[in-house]
PDB file of N, CA and C in Angstrom:
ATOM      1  N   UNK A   1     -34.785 -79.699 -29.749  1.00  0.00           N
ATOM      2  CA  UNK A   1     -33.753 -78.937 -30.415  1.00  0.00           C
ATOM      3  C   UNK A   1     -33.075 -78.023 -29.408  1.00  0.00           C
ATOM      4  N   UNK A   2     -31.884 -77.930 -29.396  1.00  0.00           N
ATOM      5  CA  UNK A   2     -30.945 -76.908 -28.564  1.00  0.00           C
ATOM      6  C   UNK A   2     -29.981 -76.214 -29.201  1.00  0.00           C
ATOM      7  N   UNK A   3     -29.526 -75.207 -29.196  1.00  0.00           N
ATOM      8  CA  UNK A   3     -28.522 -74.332 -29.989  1.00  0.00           C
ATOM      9  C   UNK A   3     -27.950 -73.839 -28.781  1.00  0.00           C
ATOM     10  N   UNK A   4     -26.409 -73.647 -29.846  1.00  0.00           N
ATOM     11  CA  UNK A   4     -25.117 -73.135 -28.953  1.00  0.00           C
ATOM     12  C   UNK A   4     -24.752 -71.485 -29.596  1.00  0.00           C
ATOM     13  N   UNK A   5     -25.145 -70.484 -28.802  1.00  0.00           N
ATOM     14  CA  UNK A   5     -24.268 -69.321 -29.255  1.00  0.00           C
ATOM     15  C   UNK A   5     -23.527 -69.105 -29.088  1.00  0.00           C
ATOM     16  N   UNK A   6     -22.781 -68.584 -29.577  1.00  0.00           N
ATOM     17  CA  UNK A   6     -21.377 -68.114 -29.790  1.00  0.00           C
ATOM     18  C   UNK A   6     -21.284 -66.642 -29.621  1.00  0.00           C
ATOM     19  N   UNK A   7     -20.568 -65.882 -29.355  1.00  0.00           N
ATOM     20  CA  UNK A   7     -20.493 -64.880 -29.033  1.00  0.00           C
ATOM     21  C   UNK A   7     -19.358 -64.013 -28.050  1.00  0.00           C
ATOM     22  N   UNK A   8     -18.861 -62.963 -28.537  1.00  0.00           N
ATOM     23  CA  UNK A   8     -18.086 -62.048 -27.394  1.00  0.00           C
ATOM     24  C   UNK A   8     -19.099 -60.847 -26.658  1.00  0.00           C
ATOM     25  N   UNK A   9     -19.844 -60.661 -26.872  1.00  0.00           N
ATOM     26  CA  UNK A   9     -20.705 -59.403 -26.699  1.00  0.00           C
ATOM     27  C   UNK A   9     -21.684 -59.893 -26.240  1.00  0.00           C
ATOM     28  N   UNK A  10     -21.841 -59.991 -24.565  1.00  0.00           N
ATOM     29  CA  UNK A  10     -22.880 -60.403 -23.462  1.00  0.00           C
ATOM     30  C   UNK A  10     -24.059 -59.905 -23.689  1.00  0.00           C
ATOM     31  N   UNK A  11     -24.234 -58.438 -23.973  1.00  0.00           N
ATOM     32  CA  UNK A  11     -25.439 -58.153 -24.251  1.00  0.00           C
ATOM     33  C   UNK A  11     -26.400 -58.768 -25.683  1.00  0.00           C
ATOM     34  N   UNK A  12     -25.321 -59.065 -26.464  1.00  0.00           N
ATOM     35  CA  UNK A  12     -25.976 -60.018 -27.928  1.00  0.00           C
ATOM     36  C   UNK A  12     -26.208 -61.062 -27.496  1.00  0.00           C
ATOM     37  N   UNK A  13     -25.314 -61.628 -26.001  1.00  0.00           N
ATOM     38  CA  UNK A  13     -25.877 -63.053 -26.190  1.00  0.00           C
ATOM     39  C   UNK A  13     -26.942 -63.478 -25.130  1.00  0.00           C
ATOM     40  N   UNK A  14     -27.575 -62.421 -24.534  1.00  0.00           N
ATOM     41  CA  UNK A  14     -28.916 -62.356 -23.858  1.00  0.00           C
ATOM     42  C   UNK A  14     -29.580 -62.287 -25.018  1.00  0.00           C
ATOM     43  N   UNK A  15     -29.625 -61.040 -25.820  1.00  0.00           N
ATOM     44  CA  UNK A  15     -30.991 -60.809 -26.773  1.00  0.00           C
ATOM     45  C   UNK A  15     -31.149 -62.129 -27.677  1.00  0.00           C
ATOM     46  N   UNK A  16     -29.914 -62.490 -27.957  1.00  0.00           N
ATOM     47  CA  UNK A  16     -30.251 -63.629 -28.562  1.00  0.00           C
ATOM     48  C   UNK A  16     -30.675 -65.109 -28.145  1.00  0.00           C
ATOM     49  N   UNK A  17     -30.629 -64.904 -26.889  1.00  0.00           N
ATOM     50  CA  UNK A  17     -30.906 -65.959 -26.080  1.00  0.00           C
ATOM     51  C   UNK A  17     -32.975 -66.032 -25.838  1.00  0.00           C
ATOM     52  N   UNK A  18     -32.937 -64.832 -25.697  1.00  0.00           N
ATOM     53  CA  UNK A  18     -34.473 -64.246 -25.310  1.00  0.00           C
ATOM     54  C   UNK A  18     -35.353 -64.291 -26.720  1.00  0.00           C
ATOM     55  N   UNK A  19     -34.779 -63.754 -27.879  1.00  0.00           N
ATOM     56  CA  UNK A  19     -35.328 -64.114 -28.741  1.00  0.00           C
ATOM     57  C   UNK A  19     -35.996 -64.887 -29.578  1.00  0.00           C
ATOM     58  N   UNK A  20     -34.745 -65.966 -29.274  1.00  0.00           N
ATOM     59  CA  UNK A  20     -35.020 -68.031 -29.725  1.00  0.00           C
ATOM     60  C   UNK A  20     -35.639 -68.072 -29.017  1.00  0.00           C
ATOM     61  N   UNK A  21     -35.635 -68.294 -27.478  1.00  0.00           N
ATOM     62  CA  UNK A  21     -36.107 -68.758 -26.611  1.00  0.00           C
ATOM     63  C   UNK A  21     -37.788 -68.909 -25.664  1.00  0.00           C
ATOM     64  N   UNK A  22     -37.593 -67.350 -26.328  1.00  0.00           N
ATOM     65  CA  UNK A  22     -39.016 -66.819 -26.119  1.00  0.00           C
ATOM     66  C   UNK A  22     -39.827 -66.626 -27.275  1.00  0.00           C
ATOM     67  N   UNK A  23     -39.524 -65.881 -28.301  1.00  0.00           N
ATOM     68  CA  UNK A  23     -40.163 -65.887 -29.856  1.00  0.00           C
ATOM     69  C   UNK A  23     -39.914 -67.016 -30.591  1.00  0.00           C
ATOM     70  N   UNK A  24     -39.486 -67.792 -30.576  1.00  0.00           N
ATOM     71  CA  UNK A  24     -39.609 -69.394 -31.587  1.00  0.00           C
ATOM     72  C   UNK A  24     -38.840 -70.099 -30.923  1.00  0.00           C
ATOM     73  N   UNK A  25     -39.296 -70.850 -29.536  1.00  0.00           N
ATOM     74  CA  UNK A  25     -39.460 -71.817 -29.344  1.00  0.00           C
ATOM     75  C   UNK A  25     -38.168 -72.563 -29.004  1.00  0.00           C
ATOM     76  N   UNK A  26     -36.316 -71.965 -29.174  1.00  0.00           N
ATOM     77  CA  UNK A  26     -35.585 -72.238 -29.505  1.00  0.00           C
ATOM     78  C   UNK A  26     -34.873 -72.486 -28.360  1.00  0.00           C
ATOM     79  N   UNK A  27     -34.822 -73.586 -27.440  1.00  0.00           N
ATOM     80  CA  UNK A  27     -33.239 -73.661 -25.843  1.00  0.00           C
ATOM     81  C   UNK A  27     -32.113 -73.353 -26.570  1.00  0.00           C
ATOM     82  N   UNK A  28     -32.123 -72.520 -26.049  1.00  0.00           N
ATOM     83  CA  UNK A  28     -30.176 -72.080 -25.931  1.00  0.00           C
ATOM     84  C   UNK A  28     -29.444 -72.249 -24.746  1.00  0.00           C
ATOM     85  N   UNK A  29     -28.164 -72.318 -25.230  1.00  0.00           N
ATOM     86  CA  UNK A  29     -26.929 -72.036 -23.873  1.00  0.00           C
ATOM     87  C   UNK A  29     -26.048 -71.237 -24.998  1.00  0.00           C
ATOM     88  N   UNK A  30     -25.558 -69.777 -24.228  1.00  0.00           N
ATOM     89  CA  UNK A  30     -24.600 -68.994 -24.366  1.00  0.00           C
ATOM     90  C   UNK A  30     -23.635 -69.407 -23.902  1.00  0.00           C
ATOM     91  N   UNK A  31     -22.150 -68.630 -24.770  1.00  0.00           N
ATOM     92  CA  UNK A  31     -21.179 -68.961 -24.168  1.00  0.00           C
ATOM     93  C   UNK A  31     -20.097 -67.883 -24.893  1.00  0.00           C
ATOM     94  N   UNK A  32     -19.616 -66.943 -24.511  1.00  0.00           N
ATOM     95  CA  UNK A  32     -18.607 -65.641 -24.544  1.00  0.00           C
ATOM     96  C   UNK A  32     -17.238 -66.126 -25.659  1.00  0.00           C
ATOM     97  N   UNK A  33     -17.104 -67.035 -25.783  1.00  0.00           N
ATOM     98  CA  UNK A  33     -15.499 -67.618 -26.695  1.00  0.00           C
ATOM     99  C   UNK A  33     -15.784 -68.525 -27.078  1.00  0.00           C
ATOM    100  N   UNK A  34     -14.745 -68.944 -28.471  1.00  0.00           N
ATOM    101  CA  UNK A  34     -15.255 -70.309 -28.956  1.00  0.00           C
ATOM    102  C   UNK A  34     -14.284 -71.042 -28.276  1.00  0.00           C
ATOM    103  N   UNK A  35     -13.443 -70.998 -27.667  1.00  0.00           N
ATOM    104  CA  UNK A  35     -12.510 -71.910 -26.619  1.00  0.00           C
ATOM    105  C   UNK A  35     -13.726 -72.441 -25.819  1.00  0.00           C
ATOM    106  N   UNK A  36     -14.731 -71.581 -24.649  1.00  0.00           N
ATOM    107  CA  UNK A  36     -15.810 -71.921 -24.330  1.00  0.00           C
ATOM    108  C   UNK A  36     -16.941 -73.147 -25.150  1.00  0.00           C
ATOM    109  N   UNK A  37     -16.681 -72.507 -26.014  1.00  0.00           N
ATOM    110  CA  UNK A  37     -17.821 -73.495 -26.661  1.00  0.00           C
ATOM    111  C   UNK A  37     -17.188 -74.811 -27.348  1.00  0.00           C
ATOM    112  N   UNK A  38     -16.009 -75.071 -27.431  1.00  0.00           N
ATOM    113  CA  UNK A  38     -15.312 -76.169 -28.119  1.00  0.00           C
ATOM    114  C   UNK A  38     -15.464 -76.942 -26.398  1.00  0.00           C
ATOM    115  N   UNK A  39     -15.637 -76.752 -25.314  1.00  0.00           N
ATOM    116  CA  UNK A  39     -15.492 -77.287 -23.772  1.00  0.00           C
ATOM    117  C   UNK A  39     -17.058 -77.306 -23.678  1.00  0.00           C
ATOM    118  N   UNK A  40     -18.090 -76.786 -24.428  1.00  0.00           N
ATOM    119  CA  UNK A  40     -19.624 -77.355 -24.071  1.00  0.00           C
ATOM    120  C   UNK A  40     -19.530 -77.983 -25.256  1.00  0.00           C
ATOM    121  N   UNK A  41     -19.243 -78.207 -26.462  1.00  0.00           N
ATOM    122  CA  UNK A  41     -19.142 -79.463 -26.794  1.00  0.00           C
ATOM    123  C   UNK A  41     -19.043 -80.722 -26.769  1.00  0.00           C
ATOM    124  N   UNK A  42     -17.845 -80.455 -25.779  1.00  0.00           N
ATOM    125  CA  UNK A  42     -17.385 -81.837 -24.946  1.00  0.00           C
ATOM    126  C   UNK A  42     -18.569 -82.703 -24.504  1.00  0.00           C
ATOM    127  N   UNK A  43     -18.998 -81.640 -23.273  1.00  0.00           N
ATOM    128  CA  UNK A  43     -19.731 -81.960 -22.681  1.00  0.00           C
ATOM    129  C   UNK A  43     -21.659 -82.533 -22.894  1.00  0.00           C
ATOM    130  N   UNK A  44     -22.084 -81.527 -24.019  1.00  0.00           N
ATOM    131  CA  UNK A  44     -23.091 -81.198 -23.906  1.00  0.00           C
ATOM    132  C   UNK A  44     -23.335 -81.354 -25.966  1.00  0.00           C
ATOM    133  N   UNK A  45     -24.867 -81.637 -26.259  1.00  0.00           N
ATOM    134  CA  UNK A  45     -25.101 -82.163 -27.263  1.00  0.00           C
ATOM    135  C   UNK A  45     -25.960 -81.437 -27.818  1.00  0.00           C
ATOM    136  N   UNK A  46     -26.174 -80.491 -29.262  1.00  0.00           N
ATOM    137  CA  UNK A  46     -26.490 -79.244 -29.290  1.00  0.00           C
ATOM    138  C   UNK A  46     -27.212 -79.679 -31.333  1.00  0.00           C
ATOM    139  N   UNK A  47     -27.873 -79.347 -31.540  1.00  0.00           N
ATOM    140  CA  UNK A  47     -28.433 -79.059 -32.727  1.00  0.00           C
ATOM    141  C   UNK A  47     -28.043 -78.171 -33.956  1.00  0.00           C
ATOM    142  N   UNK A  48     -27.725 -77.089 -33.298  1.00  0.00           N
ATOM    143  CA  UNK A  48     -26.994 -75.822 -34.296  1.00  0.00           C
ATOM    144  C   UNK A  48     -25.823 -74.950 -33.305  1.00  0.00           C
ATOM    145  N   UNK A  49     -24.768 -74.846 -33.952  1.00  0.00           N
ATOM    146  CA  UNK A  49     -24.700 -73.454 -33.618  1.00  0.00           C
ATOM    147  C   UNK A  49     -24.380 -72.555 -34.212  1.00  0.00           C
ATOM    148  N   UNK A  50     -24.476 -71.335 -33.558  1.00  0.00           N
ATOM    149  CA  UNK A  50     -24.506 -70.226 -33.836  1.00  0.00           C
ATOM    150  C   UNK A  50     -23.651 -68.744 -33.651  1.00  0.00           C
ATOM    151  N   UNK A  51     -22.797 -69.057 -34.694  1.00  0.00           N
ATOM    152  CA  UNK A  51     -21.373 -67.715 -34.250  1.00  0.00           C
ATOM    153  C   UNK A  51     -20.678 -66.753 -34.908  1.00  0.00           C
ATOM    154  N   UNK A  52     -20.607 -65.894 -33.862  1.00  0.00           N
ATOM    155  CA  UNK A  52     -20.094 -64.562 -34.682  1.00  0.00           C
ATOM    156  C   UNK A  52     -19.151 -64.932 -35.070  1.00  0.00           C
ATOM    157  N   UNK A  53     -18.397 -63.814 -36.074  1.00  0.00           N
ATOM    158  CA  UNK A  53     -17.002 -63.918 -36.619  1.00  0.00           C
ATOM    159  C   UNK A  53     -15.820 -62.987 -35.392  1.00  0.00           C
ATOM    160  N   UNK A  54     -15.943 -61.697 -35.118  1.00  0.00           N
ATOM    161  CA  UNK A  54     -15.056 -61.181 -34.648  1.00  0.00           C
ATOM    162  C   UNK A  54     -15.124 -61.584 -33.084  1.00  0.00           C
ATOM    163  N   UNK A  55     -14.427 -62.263 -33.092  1.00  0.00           N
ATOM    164  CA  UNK A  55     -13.886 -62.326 -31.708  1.00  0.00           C
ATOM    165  C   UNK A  55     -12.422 -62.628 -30.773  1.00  0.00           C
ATOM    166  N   UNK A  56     -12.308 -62.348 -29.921  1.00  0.00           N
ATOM    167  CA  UNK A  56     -10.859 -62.361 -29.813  1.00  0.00           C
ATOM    168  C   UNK A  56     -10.498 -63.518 -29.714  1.00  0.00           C
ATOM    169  N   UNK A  57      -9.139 -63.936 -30.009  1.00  0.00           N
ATOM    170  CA  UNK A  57      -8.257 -65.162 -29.577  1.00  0.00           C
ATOM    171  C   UNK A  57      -8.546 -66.239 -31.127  1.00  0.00           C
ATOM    172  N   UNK A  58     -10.058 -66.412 -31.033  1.00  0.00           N
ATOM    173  CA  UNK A  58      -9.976 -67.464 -32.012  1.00  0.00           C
ATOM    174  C   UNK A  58     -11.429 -66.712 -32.750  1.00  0.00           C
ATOM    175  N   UNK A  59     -11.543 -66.444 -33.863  1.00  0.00           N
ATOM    176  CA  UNK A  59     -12.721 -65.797 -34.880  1.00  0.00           C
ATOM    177  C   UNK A  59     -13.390 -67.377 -34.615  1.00  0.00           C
ATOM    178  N   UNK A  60     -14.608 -66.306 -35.910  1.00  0.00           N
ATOM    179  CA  UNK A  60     -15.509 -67.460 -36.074  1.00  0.00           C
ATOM    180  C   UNK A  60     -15.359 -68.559 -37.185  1.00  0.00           C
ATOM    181  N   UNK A  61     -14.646 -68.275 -38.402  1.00  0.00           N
ATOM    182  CA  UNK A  61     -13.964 -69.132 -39.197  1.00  0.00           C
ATOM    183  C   UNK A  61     -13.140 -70.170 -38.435  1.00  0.00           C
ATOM    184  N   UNK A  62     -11.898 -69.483 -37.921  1.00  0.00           N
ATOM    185  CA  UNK A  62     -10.980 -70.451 -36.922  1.00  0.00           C
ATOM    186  C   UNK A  62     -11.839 -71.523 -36.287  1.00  0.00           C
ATOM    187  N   UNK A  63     -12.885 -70.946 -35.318  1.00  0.00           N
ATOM    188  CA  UNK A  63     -13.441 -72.056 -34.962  1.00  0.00           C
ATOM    189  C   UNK A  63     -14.244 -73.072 -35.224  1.00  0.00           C
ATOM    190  N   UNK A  64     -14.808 -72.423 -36.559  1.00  0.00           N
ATOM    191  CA  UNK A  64     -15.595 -73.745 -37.392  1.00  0.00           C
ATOM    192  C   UNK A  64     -14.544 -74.788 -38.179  1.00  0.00           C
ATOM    193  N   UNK A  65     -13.357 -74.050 -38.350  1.00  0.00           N
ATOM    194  CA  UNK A  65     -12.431 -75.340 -39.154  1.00  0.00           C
ATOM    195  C   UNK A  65     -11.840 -76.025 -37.755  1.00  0.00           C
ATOM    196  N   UNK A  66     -11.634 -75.693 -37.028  1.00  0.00           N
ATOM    197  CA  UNK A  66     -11.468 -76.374 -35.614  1.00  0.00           C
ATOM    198  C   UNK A  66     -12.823 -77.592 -35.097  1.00  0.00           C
ATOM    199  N   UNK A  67     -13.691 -76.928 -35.689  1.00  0.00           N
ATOM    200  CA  UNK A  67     -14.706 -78.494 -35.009  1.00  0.00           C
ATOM    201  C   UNK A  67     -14.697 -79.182 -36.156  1.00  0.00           C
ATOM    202  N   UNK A  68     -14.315 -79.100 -37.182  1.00  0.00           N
ATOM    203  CA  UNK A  68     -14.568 -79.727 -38.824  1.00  0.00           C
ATOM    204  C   UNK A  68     -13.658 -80.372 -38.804  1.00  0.00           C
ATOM    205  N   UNK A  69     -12.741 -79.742 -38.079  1.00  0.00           N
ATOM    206  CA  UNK A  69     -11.318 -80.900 -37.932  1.00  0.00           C
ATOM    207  C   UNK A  69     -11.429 -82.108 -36.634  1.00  0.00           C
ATOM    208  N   UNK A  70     -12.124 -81.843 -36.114  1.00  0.00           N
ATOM    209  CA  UNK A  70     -12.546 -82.646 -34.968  1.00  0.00           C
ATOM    210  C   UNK A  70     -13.646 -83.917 -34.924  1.00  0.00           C
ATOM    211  N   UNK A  71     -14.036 -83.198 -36.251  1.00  0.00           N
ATOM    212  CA  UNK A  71     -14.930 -84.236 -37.537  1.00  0.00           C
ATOM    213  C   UNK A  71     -16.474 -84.282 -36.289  1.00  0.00           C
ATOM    214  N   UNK A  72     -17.056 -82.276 -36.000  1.00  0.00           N
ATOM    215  CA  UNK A  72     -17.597 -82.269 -35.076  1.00  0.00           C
ATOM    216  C   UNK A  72     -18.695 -82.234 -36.690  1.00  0.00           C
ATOM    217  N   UNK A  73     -20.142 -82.204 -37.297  1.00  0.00           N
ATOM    218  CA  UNK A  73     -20.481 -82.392 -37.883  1.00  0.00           C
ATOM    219  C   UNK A  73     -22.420 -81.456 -37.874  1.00  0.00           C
ATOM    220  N   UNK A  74     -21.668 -80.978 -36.696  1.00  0.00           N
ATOM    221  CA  UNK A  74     -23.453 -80.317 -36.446  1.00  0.00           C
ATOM    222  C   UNK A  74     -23.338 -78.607 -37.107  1.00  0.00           C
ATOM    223  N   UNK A  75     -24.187 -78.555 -37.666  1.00  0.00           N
ATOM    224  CA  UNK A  75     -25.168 -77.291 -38.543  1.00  0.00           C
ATOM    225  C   UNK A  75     -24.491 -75.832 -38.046  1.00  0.00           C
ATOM    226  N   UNK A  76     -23.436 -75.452 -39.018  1.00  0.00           N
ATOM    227  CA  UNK A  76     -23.251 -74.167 -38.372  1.00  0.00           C
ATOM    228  C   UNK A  76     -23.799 -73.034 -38.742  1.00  0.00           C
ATOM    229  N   UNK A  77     -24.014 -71.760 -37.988  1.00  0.00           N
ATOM    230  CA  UNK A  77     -24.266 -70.819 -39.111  1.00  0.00           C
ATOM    231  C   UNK A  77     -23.563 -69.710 -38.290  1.00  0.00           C
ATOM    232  N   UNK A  78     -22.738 -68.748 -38.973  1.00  0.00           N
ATOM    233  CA  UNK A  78     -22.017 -67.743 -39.051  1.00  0.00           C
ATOM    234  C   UNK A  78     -22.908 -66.641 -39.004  1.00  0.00           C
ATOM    235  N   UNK A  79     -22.834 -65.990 -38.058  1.00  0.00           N
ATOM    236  CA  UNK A  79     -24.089 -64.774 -37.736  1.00  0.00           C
ATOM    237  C   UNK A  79     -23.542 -63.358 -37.139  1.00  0.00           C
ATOM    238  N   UNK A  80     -23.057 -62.366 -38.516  1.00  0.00           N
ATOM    239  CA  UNK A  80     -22.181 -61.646 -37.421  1.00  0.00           C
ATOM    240  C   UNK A  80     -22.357 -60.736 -38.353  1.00  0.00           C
ATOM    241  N   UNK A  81     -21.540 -58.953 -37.770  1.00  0.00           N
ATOM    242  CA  UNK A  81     -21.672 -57.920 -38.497  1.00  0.00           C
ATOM    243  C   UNK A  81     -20.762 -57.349 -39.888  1.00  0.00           C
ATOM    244  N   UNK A  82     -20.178 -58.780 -39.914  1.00  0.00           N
ATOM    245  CA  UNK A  82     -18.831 -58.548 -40.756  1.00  0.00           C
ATOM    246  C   UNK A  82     -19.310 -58.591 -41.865  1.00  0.00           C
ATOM    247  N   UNK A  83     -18.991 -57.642 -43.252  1.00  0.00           N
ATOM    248  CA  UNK A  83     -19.423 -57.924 -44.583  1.00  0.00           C
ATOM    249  C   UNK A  83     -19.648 -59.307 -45.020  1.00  0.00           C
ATOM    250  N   UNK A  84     -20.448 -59.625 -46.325  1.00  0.00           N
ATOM    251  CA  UNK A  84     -21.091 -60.665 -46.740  1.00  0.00           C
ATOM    252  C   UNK A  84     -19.351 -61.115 -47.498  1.00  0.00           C
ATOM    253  N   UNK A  85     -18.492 -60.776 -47.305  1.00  0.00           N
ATOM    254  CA  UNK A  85     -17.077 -60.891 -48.147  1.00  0.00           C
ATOM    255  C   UNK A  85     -16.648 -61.794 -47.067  1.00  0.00           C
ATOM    256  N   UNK A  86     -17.251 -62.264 -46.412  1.00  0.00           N
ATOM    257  CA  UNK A  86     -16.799 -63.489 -45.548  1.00  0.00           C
ATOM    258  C   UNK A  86     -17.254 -64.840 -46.039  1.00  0.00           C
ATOM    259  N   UNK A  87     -18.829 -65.001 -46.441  1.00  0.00           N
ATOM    260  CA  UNK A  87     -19.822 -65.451 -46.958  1.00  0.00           C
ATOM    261  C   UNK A  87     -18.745 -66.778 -47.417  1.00  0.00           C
ATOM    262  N   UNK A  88     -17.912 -66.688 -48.691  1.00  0.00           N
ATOM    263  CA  UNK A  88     -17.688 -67.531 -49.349  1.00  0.00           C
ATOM    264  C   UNK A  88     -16.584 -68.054 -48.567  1.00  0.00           C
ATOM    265  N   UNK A  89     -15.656 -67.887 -47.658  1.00  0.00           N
ATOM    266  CA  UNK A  89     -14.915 -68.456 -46.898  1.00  0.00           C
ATOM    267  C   UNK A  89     -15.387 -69.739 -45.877  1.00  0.00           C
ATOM    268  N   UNK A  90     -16.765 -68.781 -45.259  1.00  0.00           N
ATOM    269  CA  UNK A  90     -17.148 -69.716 -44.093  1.00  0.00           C
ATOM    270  C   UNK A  90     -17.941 -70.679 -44.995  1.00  0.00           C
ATOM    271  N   UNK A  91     -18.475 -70.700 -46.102  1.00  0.00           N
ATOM    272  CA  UNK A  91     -19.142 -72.025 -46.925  1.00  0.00           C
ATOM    273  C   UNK A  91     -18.005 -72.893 -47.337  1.00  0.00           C
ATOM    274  N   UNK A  92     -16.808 -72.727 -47.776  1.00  0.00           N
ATOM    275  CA  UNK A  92     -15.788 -72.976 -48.199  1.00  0.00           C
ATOM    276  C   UNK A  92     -15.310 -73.659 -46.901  1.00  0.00           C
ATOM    277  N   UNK A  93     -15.263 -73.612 -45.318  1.00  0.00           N
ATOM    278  CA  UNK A  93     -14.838 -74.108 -44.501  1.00  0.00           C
ATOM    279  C   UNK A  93     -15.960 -74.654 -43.927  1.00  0.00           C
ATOM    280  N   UNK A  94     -17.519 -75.359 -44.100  1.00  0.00           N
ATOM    281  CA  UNK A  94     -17.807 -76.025 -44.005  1.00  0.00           C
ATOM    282  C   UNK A  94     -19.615 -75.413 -43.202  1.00  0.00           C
ATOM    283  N   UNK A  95     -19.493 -74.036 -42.958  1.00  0.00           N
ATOM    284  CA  UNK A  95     -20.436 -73.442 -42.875  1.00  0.00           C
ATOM    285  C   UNK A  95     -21.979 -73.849 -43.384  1.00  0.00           C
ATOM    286  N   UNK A  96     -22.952 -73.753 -42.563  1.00  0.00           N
ATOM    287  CA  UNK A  96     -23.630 -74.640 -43.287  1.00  0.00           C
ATOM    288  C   UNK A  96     -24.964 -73.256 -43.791  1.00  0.00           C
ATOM    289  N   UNK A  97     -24.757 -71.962 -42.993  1.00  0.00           N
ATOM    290  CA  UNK A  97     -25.337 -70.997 -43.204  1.00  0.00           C
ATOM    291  C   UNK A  97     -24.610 -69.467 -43.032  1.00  0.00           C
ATOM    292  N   UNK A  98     -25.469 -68.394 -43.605  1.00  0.00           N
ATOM    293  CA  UNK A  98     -24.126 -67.096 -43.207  1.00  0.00           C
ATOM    294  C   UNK A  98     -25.761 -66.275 -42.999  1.00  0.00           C
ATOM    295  N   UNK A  99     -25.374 -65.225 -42.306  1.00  0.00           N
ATOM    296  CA  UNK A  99     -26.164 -64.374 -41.740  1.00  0.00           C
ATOM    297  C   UNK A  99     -25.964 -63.134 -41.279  1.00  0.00           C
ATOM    298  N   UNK A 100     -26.375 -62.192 -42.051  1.00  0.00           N
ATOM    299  CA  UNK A 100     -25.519 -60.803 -41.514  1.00  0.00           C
ATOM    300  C   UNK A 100     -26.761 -59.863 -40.094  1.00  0.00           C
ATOM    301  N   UNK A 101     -25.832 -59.548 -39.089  1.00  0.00           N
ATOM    302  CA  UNK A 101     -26.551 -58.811 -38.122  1.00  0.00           C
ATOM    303  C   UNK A 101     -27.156 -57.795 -38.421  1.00  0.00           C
ATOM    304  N   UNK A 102     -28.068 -57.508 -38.362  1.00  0.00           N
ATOM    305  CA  UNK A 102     -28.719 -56.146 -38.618  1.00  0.00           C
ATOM    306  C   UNK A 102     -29.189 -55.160 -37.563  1.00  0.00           C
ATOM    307  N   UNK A 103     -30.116 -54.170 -38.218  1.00  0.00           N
ATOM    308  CA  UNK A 103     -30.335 -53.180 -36.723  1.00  0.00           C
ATOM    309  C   UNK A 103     -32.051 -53.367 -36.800  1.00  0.00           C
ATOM    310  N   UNK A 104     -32.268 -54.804 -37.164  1.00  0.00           N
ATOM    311  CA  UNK A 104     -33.752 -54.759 -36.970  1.00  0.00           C
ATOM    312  C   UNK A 104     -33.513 -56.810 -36.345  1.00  0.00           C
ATOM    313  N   UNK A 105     -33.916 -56.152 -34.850  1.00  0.00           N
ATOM    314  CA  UNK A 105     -33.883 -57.693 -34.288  1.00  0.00           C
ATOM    315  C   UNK A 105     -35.048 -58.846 -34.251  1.00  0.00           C
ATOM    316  N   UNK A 106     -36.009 -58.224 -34.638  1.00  0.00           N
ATOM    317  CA  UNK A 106     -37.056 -59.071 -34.934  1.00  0.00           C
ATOM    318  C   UNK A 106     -37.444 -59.791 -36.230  1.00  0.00           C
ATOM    319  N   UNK A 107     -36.504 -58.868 -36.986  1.00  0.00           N
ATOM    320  CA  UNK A 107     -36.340 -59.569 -38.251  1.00  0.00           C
ATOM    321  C   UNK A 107     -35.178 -60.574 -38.780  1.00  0.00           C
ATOM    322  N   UNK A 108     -33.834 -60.187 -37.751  1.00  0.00           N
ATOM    323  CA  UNK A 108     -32.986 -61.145 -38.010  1.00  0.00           C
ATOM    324  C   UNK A 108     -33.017 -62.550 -36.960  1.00  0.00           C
ATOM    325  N   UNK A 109     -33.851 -62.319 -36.005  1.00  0.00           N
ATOM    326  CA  UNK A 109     -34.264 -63.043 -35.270  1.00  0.00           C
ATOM    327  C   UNK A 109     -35.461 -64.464 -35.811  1.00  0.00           C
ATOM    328  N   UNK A 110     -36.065 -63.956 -36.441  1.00  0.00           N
ATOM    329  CA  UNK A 110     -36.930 -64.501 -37.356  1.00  0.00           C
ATOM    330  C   UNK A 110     -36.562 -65.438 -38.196  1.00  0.00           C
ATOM    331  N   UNK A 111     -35.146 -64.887 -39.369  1.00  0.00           N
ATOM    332  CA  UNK A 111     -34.635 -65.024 -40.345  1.00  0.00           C
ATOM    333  C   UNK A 111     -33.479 -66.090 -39.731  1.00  0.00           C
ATOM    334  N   UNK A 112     -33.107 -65.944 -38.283  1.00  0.00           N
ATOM    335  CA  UNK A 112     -32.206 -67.043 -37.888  1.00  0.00           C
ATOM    336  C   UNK A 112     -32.920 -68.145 -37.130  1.00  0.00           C
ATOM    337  N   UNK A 113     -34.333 -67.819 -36.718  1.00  0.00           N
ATOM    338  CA  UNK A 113     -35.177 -69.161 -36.296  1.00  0.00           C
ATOM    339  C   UNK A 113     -35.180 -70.247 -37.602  1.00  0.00           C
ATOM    340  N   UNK A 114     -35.914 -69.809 -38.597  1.00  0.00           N
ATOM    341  CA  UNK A 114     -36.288 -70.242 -40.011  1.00  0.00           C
ATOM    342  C   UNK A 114     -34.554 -71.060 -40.525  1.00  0.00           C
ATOM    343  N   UNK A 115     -33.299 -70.204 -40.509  1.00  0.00           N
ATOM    344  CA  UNK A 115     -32.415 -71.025 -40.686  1.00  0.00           C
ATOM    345  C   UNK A 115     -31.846 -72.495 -39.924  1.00  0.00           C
ATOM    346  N   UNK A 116     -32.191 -72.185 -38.415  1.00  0.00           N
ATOM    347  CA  UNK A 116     -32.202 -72.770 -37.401  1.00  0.00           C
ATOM    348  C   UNK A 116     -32.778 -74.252 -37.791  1.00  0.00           C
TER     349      UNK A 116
END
């Protein structure tokens, strides 16, 4: 199993890298933009991924209807600090999980292995 994070915020995408990786078992590759990650797609063959909503240029909605349109088909889950008032959008665009960030990382860490 391998997962793709998603992410603008370098320091989230270490902890979250260290977390899977080291506490359940999980390979990751980070990657700062979903422009980035639509180009390790290309390339590279991934199990889940995993992405915030706010980010610049292209959110995290934008970019899940962007691989859905690409008829890309792998497990997403939406993992970010934005109210649960997103929730029904990103299921609605093909989301396959939603996940709100919290200020306890061992527990949302946990809670996104288990979704994983």
């Amino acid at each position: 199993m391998k997962v793709l994070i998603v992410d603008d915020d370098p320091l989230f995408l270490e902890i979250s890298k260290i977390f899977l990786e080291i506490f359940h078992n999980i390979p990751s590759d980070t990657v700062d933009s979903a422009r980035e990650a639509l180009n390790m797609l290309e390339k590279e063959s991934y199990d889940a991924i995993v992405s915030d909503y706010d980010m610049p240029v292209m959110n995290g909605i934008t970019f899940l209807k962007t691989i859905r349109d690409k008829r890309i088909n792998i497990p997403f889950i939406l993992f970010t600090g934005v109210g649960e008032e997103l929730m029904h959008e990103a299921k609605q665009n093909g989301a396959n999980s939603f996940l709100l960030k919290t200020s306890d990382p061992k527990a949302q860490y946990s809670e996104l292995s288990k979704q994983i």
